[in-house]
C-alpha atoms as a PDB file:
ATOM      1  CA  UNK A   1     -83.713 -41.398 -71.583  1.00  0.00           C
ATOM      2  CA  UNK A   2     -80.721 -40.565 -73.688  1.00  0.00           C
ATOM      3  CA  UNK A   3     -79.363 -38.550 -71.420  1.00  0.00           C
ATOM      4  CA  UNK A   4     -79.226 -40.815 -68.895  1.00  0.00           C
ATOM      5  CA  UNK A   5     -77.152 -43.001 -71.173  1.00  0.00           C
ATOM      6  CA  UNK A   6     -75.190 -40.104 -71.913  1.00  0.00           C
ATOM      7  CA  UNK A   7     -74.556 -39.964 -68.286  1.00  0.00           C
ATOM      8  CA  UNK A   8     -73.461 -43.674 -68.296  1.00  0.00           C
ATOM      9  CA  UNK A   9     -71.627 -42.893 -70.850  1.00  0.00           C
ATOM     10  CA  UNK A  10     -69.092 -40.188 -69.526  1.00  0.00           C
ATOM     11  CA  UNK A  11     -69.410 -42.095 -66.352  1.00  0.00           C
ATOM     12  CA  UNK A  12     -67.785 -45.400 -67.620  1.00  0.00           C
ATOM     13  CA  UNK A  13     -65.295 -42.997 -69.517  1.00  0.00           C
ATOM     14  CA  UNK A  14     -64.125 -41.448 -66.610  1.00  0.00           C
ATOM     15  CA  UNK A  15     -63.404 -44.446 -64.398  1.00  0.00           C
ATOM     16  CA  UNK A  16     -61.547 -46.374 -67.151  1.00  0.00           C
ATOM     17  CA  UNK A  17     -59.747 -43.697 -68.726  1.00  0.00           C
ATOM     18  CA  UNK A  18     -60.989 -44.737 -72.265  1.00  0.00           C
ATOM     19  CA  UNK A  19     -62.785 -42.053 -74.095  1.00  0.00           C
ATOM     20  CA  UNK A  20     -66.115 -42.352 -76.498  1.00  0.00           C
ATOM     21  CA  UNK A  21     -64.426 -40.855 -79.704  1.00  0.00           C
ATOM     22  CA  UNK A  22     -68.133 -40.039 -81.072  1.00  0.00           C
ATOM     23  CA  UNK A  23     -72.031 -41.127 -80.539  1.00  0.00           C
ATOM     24  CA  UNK A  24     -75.177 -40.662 -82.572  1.00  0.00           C
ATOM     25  CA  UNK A  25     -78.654 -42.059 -81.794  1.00  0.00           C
ATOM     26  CA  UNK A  26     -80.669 -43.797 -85.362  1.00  0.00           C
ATOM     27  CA  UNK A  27     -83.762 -45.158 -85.999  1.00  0.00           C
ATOM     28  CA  UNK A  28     -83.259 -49.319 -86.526  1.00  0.00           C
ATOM     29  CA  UNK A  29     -84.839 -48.895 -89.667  1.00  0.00           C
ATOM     30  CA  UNK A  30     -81.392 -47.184 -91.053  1.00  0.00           C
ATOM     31  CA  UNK A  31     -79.142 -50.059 -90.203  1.00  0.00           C
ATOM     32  CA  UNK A  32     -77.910 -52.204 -93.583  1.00  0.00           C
ATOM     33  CA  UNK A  33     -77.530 -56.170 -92.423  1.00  0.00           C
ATOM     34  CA  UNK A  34     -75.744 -57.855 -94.982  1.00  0.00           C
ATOM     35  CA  UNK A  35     -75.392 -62.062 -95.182  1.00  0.00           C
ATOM     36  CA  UNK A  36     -71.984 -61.905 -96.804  1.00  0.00           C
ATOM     37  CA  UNK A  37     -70.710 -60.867 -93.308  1.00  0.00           C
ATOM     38  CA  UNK A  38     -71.729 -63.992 -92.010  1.00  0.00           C
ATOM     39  CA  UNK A  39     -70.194 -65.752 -95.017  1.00  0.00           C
ATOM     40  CA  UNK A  40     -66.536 -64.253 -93.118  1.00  0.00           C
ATOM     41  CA  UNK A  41     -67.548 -65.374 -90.327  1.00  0.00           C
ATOM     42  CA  UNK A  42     -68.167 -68.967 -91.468  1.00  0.00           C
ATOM     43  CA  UNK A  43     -64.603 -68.544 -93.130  1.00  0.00           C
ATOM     44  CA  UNK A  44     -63.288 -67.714 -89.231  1.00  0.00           C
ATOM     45  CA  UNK A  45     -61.616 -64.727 -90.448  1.00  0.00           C
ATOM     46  CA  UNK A  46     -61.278 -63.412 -86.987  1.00  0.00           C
ATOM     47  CA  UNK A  47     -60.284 -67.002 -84.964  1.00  0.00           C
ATOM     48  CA  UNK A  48     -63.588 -67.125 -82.721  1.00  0.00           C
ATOM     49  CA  UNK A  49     -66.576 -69.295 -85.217  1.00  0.00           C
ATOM     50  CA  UNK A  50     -67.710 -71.901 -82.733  1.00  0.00           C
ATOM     51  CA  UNK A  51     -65.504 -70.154 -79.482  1.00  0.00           C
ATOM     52  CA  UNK A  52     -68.359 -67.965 -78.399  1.00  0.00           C
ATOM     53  CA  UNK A  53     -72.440 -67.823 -77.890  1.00  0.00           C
ATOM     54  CA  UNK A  54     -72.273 -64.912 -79.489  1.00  0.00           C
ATOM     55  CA  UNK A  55     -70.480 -66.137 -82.516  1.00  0.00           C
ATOM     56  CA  UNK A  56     -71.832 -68.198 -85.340  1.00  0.00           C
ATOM     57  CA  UNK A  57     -73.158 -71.266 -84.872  1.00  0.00           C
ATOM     58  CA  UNK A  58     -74.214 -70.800 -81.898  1.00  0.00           C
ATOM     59  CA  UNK A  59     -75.473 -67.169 -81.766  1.00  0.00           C
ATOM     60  CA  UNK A  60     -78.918 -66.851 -82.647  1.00  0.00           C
ATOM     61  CA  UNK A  61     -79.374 -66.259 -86.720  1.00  0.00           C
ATOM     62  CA  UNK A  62     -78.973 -63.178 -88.420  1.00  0.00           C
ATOM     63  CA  UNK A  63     -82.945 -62.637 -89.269  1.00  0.00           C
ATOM     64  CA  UNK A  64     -83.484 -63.149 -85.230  1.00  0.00           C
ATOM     65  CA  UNK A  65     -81.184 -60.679 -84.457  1.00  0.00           C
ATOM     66  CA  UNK A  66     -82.500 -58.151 -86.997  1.00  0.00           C
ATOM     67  CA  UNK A  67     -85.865 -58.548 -85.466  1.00  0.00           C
ATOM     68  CA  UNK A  68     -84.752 -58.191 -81.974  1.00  0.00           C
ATOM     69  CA  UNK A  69     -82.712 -54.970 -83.097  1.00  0.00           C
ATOM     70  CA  UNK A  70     -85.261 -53.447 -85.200  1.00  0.00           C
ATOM     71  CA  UNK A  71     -88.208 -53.815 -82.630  1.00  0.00           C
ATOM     72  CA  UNK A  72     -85.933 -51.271 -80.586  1.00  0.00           C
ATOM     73  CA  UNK A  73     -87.157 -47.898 -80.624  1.00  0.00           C
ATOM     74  CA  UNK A  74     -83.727 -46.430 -81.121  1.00  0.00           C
ATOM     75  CA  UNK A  75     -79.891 -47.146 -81.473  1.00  0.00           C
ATOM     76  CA  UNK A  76     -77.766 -45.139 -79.717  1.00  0.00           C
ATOM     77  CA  UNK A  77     -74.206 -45.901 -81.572  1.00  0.00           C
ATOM     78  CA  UNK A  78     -70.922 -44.735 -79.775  1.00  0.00           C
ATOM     79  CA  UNK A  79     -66.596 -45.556 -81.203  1.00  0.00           C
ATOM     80  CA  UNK A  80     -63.177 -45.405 -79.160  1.00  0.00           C
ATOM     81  CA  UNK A  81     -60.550 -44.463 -81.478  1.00  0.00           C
ATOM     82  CA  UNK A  82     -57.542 -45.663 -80.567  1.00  0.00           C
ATOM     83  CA  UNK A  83     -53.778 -44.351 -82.299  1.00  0.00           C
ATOM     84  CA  UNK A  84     -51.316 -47.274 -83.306  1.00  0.00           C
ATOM     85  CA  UNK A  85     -47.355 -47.163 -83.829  1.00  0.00           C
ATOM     86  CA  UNK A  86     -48.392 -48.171 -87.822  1.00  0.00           C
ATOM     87  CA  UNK A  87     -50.599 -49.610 -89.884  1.00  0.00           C
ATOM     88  CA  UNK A  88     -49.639 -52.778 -89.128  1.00  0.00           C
ATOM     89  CA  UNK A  89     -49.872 -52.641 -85.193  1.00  0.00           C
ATOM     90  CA  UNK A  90     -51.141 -55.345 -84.073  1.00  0.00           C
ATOM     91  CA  UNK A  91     -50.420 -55.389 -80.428  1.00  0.00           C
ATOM     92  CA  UNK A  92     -51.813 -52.004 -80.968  1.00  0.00           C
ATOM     93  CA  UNK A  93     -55.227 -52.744 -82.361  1.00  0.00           C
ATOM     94  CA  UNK A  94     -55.742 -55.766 -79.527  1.00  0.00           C
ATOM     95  CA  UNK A  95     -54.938 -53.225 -76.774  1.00  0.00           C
ATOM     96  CA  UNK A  96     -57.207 -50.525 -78.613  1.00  0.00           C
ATOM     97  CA  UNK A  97     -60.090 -53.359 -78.380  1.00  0.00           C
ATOM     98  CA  UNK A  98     -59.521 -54.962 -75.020  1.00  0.00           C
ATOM     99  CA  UNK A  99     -59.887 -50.897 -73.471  1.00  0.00           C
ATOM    100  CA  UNK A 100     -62.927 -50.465 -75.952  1.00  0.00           C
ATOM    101  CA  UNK A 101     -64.362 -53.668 -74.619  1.00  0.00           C
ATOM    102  CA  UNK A 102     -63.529 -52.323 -70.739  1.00  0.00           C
ATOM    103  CA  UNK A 103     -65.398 -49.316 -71.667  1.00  0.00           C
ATOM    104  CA  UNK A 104     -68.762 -51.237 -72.648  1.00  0.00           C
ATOM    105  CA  UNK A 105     -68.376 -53.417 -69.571  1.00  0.00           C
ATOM    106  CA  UNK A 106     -68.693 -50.609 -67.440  1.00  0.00           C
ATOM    107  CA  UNK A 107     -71.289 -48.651 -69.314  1.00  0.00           C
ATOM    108  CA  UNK A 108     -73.236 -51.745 -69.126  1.00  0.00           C
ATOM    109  CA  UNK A 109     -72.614 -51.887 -65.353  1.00  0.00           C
ATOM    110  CA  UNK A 110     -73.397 -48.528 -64.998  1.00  0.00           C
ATOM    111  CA  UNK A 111     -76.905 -48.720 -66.674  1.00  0.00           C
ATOM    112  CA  UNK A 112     -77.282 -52.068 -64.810  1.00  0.00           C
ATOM    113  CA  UNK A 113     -77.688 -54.531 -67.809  1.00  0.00           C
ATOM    114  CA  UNK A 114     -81.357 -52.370 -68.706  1.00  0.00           C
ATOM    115  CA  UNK A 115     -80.306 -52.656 -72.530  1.00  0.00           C
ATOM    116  CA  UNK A 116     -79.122 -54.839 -74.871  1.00  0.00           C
ATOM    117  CA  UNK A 117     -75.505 -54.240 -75.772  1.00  0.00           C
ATOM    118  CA  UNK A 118     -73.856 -55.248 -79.267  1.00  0.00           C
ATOM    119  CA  UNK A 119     -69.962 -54.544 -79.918  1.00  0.00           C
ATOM    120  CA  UNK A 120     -66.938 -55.019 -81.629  1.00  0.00           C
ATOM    121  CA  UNK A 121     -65.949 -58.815 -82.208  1.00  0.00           C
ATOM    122  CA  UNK A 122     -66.986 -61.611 -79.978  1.00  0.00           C
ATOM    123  CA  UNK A 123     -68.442 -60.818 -76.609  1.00  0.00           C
ATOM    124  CA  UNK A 124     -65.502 -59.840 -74.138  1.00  0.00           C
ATOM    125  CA  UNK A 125     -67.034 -60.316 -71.255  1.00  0.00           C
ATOM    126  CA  UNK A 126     -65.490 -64.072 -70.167  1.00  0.00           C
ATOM    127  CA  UNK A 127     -61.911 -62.908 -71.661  1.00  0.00           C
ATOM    128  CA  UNK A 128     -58.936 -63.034 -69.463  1.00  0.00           C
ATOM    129  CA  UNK A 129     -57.019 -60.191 -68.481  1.00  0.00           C
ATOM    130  CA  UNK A 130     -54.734 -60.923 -71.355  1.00  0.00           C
ATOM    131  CA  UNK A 131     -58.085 -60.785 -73.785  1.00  0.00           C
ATOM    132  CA  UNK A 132     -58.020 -64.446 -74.230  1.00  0.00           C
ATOM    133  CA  UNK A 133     -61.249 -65.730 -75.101  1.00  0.00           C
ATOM    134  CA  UNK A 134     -62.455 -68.329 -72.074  1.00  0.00           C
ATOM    135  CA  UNK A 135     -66.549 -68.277 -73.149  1.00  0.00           C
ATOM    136  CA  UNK A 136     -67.958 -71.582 -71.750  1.00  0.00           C
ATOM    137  CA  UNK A 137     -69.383 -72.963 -75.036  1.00  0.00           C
ATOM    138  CA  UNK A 138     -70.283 -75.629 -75.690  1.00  0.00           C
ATOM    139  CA  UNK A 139     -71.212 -75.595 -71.920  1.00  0.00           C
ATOM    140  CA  UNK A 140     -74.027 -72.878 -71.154  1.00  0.00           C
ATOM    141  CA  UNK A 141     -73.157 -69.158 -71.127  1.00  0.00           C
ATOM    142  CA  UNK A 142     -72.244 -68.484 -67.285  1.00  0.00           C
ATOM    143  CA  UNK A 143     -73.104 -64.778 -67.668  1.00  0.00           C
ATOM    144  CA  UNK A 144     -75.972 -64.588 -70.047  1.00  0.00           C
ATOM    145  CA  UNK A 145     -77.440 -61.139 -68.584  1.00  0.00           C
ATOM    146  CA  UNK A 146     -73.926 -59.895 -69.442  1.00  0.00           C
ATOM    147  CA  UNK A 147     -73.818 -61.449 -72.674  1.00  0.00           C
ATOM    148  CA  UNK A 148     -72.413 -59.060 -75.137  1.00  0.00           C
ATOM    149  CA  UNK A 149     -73.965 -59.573 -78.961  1.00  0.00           C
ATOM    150  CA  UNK A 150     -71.369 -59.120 -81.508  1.00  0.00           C
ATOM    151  CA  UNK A 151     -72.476 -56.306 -84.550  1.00  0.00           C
ATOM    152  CA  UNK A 152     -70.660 -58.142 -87.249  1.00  0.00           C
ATOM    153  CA  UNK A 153     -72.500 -61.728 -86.199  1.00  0.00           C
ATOM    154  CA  UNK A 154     -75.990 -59.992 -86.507  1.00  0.00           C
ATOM    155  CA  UNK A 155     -74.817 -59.369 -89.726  1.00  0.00           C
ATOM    156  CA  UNK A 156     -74.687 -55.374 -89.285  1.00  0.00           C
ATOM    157  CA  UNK A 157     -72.672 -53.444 -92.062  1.00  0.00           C
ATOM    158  CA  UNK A 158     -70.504 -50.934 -89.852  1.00  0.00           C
ATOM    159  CA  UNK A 159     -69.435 -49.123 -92.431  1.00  0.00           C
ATOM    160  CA  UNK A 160     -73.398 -48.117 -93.035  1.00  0.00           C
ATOM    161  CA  UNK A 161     -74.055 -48.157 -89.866  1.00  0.00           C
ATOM    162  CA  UNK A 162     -71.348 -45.496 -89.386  1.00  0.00           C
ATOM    163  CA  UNK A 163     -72.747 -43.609 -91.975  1.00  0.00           C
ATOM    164  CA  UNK A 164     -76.518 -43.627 -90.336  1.00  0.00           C
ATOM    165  CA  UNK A 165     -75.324 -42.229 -86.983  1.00  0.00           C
ATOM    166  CA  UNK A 166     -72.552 -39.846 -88.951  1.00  0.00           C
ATOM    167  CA  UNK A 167     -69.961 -41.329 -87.509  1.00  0.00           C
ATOM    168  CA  UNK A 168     -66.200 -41.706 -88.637  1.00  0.00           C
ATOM    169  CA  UNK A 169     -65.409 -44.966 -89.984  1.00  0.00           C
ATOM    170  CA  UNK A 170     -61.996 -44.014 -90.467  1.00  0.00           C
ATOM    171  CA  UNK A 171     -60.403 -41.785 -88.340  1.00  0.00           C
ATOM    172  CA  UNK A 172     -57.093 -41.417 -90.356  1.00  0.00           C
ATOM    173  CA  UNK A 173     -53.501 -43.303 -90.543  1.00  0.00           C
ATOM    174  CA  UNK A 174     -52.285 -45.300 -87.723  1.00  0.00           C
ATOM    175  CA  UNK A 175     -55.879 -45.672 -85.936  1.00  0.00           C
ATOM    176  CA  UNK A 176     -58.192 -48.496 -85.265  1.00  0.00           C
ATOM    177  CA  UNK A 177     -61.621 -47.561 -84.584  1.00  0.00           C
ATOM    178  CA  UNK A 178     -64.239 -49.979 -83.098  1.00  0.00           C
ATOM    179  CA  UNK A 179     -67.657 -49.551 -82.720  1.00  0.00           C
ATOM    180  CA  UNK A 180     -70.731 -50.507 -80.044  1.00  0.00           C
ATOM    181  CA  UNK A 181     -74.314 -49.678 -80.258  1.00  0.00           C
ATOM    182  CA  UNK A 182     -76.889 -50.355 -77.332  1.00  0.00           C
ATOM    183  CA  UNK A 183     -80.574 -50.933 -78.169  1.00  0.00           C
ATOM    184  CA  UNK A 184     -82.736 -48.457 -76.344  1.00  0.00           C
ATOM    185  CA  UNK A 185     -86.889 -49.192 -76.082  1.00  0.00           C
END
């Protein structure tokens, strides 16, 4: 099985031109979930707390989501690094997660929706070509076998996490890193 998603993997790298910086496959039982992450995200730290399904409120609780994710058999973990003018780049770090997010859409395509995807931030998958958030809430998801989970709503420590699958967190001055994990049975 993993290397079929291996496979995916290079696939969807090759026809979007964004590269998997590293991977590692864990055992769920090594992931850290931490409730003062969803404290920030009650605080909207990052502008999208009741703008997506996958976002608290409306995303399903953090102890649902740990079940769901540690009933998995493994977690195969995988970052894009992307390089930035400075440290404070922020056009940088958007365009460094709207190609991260491109890459998971087309993994996801390419192992036809079989797993459960969680990445970086709000699900991207009803964002504009501009990265604009357009998710339907309150109205029903329109896409929910596309739906996207977001690691830091489940409550997931991605610093740990990182650390589990030996993983860079930080990859150095003047780069934003994001992370994605898919649930594999």
């Amino acid at each position: 099985m993993i290397e079929s998603i291996i496979k995916a993997m290079a696939e969807a790298a090759a026809a979007t031109g964004v590269s998997v910086h590293e991977y590692g496959e864990i055992l769920p039982s090594t992931i850290v979930f931490s409730p003062e992450l969803l404290a920030s995200c009650a605080t909207n730290v990052c502008g999208n707390y009741n703008k997506s399904w996958t976002c608290p409120p409306a995303c399903p609780s953090m102890e649902e989501q740990k079940k769901k994710i540690l009933s998995s058999d493994k977690v195969f973990v995988f970052t894009t690094k992307h390089d930035l003018d400075d440290s404070f780049d922020y056009e940088g770090m958007v365009q460094g997660q709207k190609l991260h997010h491109r890459l998971i859409a087309e993994f996801r395509d390419r192992l036809h929706d079989a797993y459960p995807f969680y990445g970086a931030g709000c699900c991207p998958h009803c964002r504009d070509k501009d990265g604009k958030n357009n998710c339907a809430i309150p109205d029903p998801c329109l896409f929910p076998e596309k739906r996207i989970g977001s690691i830091e709503a489940a409550g997931i420590n991605v610093t740990e996490l990182s650390k589990a699958a030996k993983i860079t967190y930080n990859n150095g001055p003047n780069t934003v890193t994001f992370f994605s994990m898919i649930l594999l049975k």
